[in-house]
Protein backbone atom coordinates (compact mmCIF):
# COMPACT_ATOMS: atom_id res chain seq x y z
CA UNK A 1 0.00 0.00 0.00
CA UNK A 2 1.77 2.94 -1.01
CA UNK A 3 -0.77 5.35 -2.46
CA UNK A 4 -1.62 8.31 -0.06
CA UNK A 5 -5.32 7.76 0.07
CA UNK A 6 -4.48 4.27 1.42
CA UNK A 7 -2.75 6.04 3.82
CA UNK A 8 -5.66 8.05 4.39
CA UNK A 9 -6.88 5.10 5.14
CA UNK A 10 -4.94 3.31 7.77
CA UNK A 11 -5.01 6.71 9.29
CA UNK A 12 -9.17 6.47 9.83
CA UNK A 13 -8.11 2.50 11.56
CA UNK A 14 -6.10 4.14 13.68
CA UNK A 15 -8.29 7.13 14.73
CA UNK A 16 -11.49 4.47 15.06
CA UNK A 17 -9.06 2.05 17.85
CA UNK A 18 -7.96 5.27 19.75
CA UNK A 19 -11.78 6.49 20.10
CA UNK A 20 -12.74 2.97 20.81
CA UNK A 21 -9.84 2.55 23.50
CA UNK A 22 -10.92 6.14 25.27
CA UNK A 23 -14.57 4.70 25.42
CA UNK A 24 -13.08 1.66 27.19
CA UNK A 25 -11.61 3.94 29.89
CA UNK A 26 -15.25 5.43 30.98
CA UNK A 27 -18.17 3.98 32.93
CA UNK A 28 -19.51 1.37 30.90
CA UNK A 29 -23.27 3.29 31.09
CA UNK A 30 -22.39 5.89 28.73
CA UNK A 31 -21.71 3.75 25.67
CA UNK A 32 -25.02 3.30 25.51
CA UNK A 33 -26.49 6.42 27.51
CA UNK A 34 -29.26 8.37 25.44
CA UNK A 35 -29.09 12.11 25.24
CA UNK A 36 -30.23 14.86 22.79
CA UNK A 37 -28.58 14.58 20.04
CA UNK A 38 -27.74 13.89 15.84
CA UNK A 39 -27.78 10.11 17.39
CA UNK A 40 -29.04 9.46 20.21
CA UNK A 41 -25.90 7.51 21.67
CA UNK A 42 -22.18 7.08 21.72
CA UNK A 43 -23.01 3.58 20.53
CA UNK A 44 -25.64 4.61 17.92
CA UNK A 45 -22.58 6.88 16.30
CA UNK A 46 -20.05 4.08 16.01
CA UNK A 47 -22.48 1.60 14.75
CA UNK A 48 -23.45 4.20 11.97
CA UNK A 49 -19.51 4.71 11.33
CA UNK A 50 -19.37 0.35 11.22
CA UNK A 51 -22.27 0.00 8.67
CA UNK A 52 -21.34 2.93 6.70
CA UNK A 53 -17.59 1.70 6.20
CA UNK A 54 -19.12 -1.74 5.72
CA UNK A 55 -21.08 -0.57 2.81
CA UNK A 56 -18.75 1.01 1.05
CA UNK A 57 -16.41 -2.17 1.07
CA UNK A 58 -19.02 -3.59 -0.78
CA UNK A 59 -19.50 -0.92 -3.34
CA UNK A 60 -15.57 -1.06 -4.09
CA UNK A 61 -15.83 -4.72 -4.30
CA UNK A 62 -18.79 -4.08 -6.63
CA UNK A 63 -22.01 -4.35 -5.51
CA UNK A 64 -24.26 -1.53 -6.14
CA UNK A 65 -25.77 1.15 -3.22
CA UNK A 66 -29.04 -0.86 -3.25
CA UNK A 67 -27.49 -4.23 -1.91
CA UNK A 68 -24.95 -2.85 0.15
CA UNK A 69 -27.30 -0.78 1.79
CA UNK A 70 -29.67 -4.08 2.56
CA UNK A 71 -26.75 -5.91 3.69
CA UNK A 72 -26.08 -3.17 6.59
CA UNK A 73 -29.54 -2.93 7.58
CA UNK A 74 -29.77 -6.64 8.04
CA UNK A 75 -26.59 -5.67 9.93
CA UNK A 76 -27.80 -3.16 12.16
CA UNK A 77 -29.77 -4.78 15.04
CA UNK A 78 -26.82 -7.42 15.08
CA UNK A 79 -24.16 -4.48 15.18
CA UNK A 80 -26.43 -2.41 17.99
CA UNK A 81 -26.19 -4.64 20.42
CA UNK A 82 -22.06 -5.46 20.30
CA UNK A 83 -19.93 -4.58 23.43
CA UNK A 84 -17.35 -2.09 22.74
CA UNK A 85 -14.59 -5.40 23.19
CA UNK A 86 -16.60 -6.41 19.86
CA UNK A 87 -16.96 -2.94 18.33
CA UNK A 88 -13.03 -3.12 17.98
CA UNK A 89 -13.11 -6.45 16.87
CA UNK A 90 -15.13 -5.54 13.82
CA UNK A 91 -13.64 -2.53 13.15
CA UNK A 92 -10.36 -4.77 13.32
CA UNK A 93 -11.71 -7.65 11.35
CA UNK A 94 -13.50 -4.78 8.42
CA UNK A 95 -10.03 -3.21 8.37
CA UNK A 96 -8.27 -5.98 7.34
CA UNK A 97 -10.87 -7.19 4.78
CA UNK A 98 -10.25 -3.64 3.44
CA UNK A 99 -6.54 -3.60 3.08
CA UNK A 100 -6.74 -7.19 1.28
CA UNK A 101 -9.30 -5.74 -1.27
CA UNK A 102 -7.12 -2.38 -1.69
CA UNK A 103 -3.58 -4.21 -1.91
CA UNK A 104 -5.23 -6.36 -4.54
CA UNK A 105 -5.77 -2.99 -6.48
CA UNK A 106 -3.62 -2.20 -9.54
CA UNK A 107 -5.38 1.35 -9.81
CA UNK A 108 -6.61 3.43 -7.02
CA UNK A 109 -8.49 5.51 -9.55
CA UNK A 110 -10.33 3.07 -11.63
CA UNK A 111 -14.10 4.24 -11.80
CA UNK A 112 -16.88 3.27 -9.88
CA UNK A 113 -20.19 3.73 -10.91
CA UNK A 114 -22.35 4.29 -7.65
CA UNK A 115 -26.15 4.83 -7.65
CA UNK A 116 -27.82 6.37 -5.07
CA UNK A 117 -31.32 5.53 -4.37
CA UNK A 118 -31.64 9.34 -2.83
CA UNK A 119 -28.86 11.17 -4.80
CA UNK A 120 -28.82 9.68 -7.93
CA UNK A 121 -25.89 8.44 -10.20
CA UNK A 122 -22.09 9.30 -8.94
CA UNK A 123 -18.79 8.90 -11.37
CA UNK A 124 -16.59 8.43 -8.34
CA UNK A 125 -12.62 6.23 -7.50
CA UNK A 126 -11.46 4.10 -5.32
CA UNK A 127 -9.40 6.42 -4.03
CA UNK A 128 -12.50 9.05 -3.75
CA UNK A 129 -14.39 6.43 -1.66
CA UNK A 130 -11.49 5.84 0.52
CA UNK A 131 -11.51 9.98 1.20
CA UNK A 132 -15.35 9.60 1.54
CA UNK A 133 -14.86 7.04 4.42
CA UNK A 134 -12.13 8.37 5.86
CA UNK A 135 -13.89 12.44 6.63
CA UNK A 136 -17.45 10.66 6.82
CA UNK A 137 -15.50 8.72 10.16
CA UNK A 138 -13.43 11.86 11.34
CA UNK A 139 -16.75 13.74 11.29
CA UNK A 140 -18.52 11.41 13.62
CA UNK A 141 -15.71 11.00 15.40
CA UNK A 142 -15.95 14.56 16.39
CA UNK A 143 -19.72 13.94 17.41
CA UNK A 144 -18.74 11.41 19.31
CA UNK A 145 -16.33 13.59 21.44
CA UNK A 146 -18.59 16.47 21.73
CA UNK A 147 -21.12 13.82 23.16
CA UNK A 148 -18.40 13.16 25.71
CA UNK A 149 -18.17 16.32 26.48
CA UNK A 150 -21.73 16.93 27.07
CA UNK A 151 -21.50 14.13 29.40
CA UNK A 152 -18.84 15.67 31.62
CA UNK A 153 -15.93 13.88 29.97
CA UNK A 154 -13.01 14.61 28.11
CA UNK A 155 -12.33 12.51 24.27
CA UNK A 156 -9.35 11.75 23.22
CA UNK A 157 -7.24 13.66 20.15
CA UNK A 158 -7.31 11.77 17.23
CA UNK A 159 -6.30 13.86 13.96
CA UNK A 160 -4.34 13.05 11.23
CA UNK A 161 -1.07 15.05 12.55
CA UNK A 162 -1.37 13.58 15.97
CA UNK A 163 -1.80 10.10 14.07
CA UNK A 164 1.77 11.33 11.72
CA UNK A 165 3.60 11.71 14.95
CA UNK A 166 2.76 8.65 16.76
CA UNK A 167 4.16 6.67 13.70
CA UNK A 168 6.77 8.39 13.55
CA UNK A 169 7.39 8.08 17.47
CA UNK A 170 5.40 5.00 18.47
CA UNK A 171 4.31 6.98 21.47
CA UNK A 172 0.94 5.91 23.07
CA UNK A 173 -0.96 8.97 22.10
CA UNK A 174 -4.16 7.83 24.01
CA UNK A 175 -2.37 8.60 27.12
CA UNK A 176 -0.95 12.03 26.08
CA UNK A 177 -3.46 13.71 24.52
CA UNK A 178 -6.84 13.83 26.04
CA UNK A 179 -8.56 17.09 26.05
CA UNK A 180 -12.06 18.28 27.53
């Protein structure tokens, strides 16, 4: 894997298993705790990242919007009800299905037809897709940490520079960069 979106890529794993690990840290009760909000949980926001990554999977691997879509809402009830232990395990086990189909790739920017049943026909890439996962997960991400905060806790940084430095370092960033 060598092409930046790819990169992109293992940077939105990585981001995913540090929000994941800060969730671990706090009372098990607000996982699941409703409040007002886009979603009404912490765990209704990562099960809409899952499904949403998980469709578009199958859309590179070729199926169209229409069955990917039916596969996650068989999904969903399933998905709902996982611990965070199996959230991660998931999101682990969809991450490596993803770089097997994108190391199989010879061209990141082959085109892919997708049809939206509420947007209509879209001449996207692979490597468009990828960048579509990768800000539609950093966005809820963010949700997910301002629903923290509205709970009285602090989230955890997880950006793309502070994700450059702890390759570069290998330092356990979960530890050294939570912020309220």
């Amino acid at each position: 894997m060598t092409h930046s979106t790819l990169e992109m890529y293992n940077f939105h794993v990585w981001a995913n298993d540090v929000i994941i690990e800060r969730l671990k840290e706090l009372p098990e009760e607000i996982y699941h705790k409703e409040i007002q909000s886009g979603f009404s949980s912490v765990s209704q926001i990562l099960t809409h990242i899952y499904l949403t990554d998980y469709a578009w999977f199958e859309i590179i691997q070729g199926k169209s919007m229409n069955e990917a879509m039916e596969t996650t809402n068989q999904l969903k009830k399933e998905v709902e009800l996982k611990s965070l232990n199996e959230m991660k395990e998931i999101f682990l086990n969809l991450s490596e299905r993803y770089k097997i189909l994108l190391n199989s790739q010879n061209d990141m920017d082959v085109l892919l037809i997708v049809d939206n049943p509420y947007a209509g026909q879209l001449e996207t890439s692979i490597s468009e897709t990828l960048i579509h996962v990768v800000t539609h997960g950093s966005y809820h991400r963010g949700n997910i940490a301002t629903m923290l905060r509205q709970m009285g806790h602090t989230s955890v940084m997880q950006d793309y520079g502070l994700y450059l430095y702890s390759k570069e370092r290998k330092i356990n960033v979960g530890r050294a960069s939570k912020h309220s």
